[in-house]
Protein backbone atom coordinates (compact mmCIF):
# COMPACT_ATOMS: atom_id res chain seq x y z
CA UNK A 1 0.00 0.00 0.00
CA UNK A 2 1.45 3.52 -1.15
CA UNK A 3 0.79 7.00 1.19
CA UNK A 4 0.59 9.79 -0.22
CA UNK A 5 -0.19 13.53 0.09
CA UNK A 6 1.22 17.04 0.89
CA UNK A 7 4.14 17.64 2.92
CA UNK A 8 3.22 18.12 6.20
CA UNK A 9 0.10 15.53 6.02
CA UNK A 10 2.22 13.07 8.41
CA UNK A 11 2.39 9.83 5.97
CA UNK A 12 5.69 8.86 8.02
CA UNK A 13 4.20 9.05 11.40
CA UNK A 14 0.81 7.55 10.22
CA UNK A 15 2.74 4.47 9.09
CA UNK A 16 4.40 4.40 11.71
CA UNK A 17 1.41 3.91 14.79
CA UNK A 18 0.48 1.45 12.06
CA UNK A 19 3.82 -0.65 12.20
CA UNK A 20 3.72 -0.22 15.69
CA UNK A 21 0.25 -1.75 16.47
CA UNK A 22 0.38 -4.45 13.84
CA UNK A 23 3.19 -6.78 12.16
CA UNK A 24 3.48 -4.37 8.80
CA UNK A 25 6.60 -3.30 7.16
CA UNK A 26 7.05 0.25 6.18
CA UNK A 27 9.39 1.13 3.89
CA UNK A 28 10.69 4.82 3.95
CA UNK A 29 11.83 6.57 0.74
CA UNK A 30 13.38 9.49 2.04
CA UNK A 31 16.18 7.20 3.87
CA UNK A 32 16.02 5.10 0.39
CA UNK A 33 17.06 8.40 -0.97
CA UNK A 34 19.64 8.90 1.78
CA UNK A 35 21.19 6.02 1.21
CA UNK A 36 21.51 6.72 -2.63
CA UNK A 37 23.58 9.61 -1.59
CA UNK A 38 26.14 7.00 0.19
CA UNK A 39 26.37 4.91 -2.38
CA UNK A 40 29.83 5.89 -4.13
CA UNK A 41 29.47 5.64 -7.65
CA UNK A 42 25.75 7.47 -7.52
CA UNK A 43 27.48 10.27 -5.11
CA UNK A 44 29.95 10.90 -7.59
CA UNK A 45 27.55 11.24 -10.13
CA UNK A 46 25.80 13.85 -8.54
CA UNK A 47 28.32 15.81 -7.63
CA UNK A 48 29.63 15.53 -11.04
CA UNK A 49 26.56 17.19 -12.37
CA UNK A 50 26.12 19.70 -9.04
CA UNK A 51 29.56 20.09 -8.35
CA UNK A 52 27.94 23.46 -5.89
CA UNK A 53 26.82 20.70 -3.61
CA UNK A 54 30.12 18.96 -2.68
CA UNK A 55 30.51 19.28 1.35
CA UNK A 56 32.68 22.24 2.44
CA UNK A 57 34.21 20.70 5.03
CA UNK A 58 35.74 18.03 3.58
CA UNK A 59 37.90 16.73 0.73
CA UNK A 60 35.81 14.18 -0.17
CA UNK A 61 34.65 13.26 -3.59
CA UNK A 62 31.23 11.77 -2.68
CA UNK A 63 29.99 13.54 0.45
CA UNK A 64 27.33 15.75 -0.68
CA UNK A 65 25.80 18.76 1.16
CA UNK A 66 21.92 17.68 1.09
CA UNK A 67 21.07 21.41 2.32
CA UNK A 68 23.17 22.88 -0.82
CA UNK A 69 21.71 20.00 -3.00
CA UNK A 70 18.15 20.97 -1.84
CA UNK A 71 18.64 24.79 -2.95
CA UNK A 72 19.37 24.17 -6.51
CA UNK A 73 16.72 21.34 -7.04
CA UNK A 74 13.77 22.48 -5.13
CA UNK A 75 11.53 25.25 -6.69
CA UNK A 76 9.53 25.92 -9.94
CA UNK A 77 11.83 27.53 -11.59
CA UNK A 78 12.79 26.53 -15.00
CA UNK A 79 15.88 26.09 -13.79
CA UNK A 80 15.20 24.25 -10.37
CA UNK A 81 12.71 21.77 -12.73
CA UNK A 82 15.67 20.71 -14.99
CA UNK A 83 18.09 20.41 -12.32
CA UNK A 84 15.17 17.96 -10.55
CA UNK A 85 15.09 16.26 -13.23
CA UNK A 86 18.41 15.18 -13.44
CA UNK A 87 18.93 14.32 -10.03
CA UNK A 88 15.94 12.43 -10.39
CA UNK A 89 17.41 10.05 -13.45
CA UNK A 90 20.71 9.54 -11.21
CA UNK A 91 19.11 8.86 -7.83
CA UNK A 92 15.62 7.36 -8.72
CA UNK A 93 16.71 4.07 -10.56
CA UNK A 94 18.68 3.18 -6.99
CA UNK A 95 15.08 3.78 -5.05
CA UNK A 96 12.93 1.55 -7.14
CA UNK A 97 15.39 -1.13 -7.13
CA UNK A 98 15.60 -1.25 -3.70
CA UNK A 99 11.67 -0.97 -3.13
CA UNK A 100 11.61 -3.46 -5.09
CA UNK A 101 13.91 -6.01 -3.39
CA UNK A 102 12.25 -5.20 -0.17
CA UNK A 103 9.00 -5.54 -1.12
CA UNK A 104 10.13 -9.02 -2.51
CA UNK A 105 11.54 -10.10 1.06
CA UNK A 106 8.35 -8.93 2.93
CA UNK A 107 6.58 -10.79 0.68
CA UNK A 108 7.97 -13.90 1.62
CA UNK A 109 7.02 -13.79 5.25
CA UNK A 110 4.82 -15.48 6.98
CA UNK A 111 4.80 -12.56 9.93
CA UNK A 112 4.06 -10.16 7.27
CA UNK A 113 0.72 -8.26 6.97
CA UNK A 114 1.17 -5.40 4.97
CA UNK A 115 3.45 -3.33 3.34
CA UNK A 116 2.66 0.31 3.80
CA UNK A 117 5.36 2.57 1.00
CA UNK A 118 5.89 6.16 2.46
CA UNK A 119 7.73 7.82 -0.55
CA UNK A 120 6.57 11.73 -1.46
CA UNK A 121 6.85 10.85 -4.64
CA UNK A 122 5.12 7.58 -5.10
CA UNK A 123 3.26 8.94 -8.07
CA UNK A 124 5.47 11.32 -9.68
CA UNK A 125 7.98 8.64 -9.86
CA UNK A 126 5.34 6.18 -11.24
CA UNK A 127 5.99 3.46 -7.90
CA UNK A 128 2.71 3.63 -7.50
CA UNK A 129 2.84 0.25 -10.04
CA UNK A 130 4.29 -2.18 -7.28
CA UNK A 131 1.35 -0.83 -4.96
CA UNK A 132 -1.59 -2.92 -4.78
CA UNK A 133 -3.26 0.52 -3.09
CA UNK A 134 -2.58 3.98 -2.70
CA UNK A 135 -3.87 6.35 0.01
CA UNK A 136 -4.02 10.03 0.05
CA UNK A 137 -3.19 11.76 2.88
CA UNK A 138 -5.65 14.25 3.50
CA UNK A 139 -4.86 17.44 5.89
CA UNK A 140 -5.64 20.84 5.53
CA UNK A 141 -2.51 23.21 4.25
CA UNK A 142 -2.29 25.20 7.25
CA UNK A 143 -2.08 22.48 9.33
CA UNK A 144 1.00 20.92 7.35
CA UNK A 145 2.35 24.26 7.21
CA UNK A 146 2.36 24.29 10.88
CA UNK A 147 3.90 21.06 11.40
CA UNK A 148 6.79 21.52 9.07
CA UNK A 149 7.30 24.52 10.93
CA UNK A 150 7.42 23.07 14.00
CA UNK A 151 8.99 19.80 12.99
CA UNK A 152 11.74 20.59 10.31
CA UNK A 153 11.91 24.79 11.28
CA UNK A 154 11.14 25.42 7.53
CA UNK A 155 9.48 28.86 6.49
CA UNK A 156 6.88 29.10 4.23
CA UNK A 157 8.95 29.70 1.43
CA UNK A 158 10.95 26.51 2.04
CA UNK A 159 7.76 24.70 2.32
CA UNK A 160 5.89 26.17 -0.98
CA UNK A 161 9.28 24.88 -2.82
CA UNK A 162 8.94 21.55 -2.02
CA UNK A 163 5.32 21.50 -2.15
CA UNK A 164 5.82 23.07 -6.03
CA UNK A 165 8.25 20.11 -6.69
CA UNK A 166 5.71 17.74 -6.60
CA UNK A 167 2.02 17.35 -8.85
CA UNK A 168 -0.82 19.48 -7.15
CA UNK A 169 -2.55 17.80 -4.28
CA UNK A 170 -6.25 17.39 -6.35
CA UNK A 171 -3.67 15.42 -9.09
CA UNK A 172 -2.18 13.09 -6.37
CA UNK A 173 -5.87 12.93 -4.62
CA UNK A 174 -7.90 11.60 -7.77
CA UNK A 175 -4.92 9.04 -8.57
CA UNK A 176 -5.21 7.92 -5.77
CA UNK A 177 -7.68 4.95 -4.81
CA UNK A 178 -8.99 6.28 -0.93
CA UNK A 179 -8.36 9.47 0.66
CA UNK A 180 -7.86 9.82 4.57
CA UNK A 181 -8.41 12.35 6.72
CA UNK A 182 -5.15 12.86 8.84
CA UNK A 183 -5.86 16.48 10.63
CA UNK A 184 -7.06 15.39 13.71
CA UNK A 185 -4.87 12.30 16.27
CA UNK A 186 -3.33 9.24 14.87
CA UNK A 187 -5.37 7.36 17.81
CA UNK A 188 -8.40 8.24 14.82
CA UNK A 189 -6.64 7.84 11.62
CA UNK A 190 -4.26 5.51 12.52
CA UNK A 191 -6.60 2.49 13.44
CA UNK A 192 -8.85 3.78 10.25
CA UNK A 193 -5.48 3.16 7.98
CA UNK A 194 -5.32 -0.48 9.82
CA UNK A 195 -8.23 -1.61 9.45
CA UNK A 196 -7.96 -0.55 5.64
CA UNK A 197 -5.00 -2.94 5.39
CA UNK A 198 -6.81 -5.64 6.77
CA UNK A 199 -9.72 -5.19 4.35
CA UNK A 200 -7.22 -5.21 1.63
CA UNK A 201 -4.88 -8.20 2.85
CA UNK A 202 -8.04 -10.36 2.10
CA UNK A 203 -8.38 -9.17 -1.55
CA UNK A 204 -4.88 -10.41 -2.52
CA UNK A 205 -3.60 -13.61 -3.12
CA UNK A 206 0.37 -12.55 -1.72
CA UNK A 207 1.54 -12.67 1.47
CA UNK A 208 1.27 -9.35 1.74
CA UNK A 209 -1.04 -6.75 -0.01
């Protein structure tokens, strides 16, 4: 099962009640994207192509400086689009490949109820094929903006370039095959998410939906 939605609509911490409470695997593509970066060959690349995001600090020739990174590829920009593009062909190929291993392995076990796939870009990224199901996150915008606030001390302007790095919320929404509401406790949504993998685990002839 795929989560999506805005940034800010608490997909990681939504799967995670869920993993907590029940024997489900979630698999996180932000640190699949992290670990991209540490990979040596894929560092290199990157840094080949944004040399401006090579770490300061260090002579290193594959640490990269995710803040710098973030600058140049976030935004709607021509320029910002293109350069998200290409990180996109260097890093993305390494994500799927490993979503797809692990979803293999879960699979296979016994212990396994679910798969829940927290990636921001699911859809964009077209991952949303080795998903049997795809929530959208629903929560208001000034609530996410307040949480990323809060959580990740971003300003708005940080926030409405990520946000404009991804398709428009009604365009992730109808792609998506259920919407849930994710504005109020995760005591409410998260057992609502639960009981939808349940529901689903029955429709599926895998090990794990």
């Amino acid at each position: 099962m795929g989560l999506v939605g805005g940034i800010g609509s608490g997909k990681s911490a939504l799967a995670s009640w869920v993993s907590q409470h029940s024997p489900v695997e979630v698999l996180d593509g932000d640190q699949l994207g992290h670990r991209a970066f540490t990979e040596p060959a894929i560092a290199r690349l990157v840094l080949e192509r944004f040399p401006q995001a090579g770490s300061p600090d260090t002579s290193s020739t594959t640490e990269i400086n995710r803040r710098a990174l973030a600058k140049i590829v976030f935004g709607d920009s021509p320029e910002s689009r293109s350069a998200r593009n290409d990180l996109e062909a260097i890093v993305h190929p390494f994500i799927r490949r490993s979503l797809e291993d692990l979803i293999q392995e879960h699979r296979g076990r016994s212990d396994c109820e679910g798969i829940l796939v927290d990636a921001a870009v699911l859809l964009e990224a077209g991952w949303n094929d080795l998903c049997d199901h795809v929530v959208y996150v629903d929560v208001p915008e000034a609530l996410r903006l307040s949480r990323v606030s809060e959580t990740r001390d971003w300003t708005r302007t940080d926030y409405l370039a990520r946000q404009s790095s991804q398709w428009p919320l009604e365009r992730k929404q109808e792609a998506s095959d259920t919407s849930l509401d994710n504005s109020g406790s995760l005591e409410d949504s998260g057992p609502r998410l639960l009981s939808l993998v349940h529901s689903l685990r029955g429709k599926t002839s895998a090990s794990c939906p």
